[in-house]
Protein backbone atom coordinates (compact mmCIF):
# COMPACT_ATOMS: atom_id res chain seq x y z
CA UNK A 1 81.62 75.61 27.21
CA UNK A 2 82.04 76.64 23.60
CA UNK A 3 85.24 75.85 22.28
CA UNK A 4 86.28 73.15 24.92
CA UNK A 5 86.01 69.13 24.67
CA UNK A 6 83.90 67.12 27.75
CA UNK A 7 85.10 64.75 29.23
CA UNK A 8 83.06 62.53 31.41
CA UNK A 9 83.94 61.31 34.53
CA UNK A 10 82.19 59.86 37.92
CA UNK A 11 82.52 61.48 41.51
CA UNK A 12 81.54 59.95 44.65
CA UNK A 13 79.88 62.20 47.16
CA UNK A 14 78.56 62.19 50.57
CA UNK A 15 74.29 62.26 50.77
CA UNK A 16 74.26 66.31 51.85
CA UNK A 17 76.30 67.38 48.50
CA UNK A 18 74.41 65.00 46.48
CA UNK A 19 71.08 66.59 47.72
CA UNK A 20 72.23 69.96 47.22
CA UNK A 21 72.99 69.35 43.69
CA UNK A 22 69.33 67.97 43.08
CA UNK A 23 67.56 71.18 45.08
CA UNK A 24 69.32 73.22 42.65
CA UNK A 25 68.36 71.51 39.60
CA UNK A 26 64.86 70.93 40.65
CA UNK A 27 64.71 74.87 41.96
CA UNK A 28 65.20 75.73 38.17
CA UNK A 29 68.62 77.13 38.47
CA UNK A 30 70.46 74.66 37.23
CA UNK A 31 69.54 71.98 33.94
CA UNK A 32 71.36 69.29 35.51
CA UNK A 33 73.90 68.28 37.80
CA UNK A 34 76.58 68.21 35.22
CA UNK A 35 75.82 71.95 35.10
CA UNK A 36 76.03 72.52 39.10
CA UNK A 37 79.32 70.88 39.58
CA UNK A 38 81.02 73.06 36.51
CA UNK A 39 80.06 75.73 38.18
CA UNK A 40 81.28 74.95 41.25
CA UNK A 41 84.78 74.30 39.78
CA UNK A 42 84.54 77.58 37.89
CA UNK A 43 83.93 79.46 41.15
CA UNK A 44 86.46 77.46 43.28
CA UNK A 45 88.91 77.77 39.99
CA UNK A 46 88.10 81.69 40.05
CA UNK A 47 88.63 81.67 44.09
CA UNK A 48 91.89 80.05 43.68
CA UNK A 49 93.39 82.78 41.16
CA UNK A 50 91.75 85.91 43.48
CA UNK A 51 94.05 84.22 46.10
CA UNK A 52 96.99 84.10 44.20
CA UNK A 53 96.47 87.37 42.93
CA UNK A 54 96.44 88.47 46.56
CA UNK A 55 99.50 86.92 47.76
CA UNK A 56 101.15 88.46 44.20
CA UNK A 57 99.82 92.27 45.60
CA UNK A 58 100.49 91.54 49.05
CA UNK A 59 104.67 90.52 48.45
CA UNK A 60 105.01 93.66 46.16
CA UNK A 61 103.38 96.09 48.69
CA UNK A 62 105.22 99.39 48.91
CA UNK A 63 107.36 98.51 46.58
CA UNK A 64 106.23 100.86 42.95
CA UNK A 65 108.93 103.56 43.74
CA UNK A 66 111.90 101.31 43.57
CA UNK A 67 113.60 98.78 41.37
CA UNK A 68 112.53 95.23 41.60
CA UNK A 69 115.03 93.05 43.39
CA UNK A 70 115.84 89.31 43.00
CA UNK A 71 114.85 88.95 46.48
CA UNK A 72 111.73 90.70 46.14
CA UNK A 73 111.09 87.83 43.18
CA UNK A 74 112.19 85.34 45.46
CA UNK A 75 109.35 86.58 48.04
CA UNK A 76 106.63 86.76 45.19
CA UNK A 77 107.05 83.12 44.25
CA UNK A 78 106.97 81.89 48.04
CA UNK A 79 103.71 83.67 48.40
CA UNK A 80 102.45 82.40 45.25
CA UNK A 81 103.44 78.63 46.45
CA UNK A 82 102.28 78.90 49.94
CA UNK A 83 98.65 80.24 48.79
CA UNK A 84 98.93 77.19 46.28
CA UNK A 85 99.70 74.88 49.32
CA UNK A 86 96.24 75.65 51.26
């Protein structure tokens, strides 16, 4: 995390995710559960912006031999939102 502050804060979870966390410290993967649960967010982060990448390819489909329309903008930023919304 070079370059960025921490900042600390508590999460409640449920028994199973809580267990999880400690099998993958104690396997040696991890060096604590601070450590498991950034990476988490970095993959779920990562997920989230393949997704929106997606629904940015998928509204321009077909359309590199013509001029970009206002309602072809209009279609990018709904698919953008609605990916945001799930």
């Amino acid at each position: 995390m070079a370059g960025m502050a921490s900042k600390t804060i508590q999460v409640s979870l449920p028994g199973e995710l809580s267990g999880y966390i400690q099998r993958m410290v104690r396997g040696g993967r991890y060096q604590d559960s601070s450590e498991v649960v950034r990476e988490a967010l970095r993959r779920m982060e990562a997920a989230e912006l393949a997704n929106e990448l997606n629904q940015f390819e998928r509204a321009f489909a077909g359309g590199h031999d013509r001029t970009e329309t206002e309602e072809d903008t209009k279609r990018v930023v709904a698919a953008v939102h609605a990916g945001r919304r799930k």
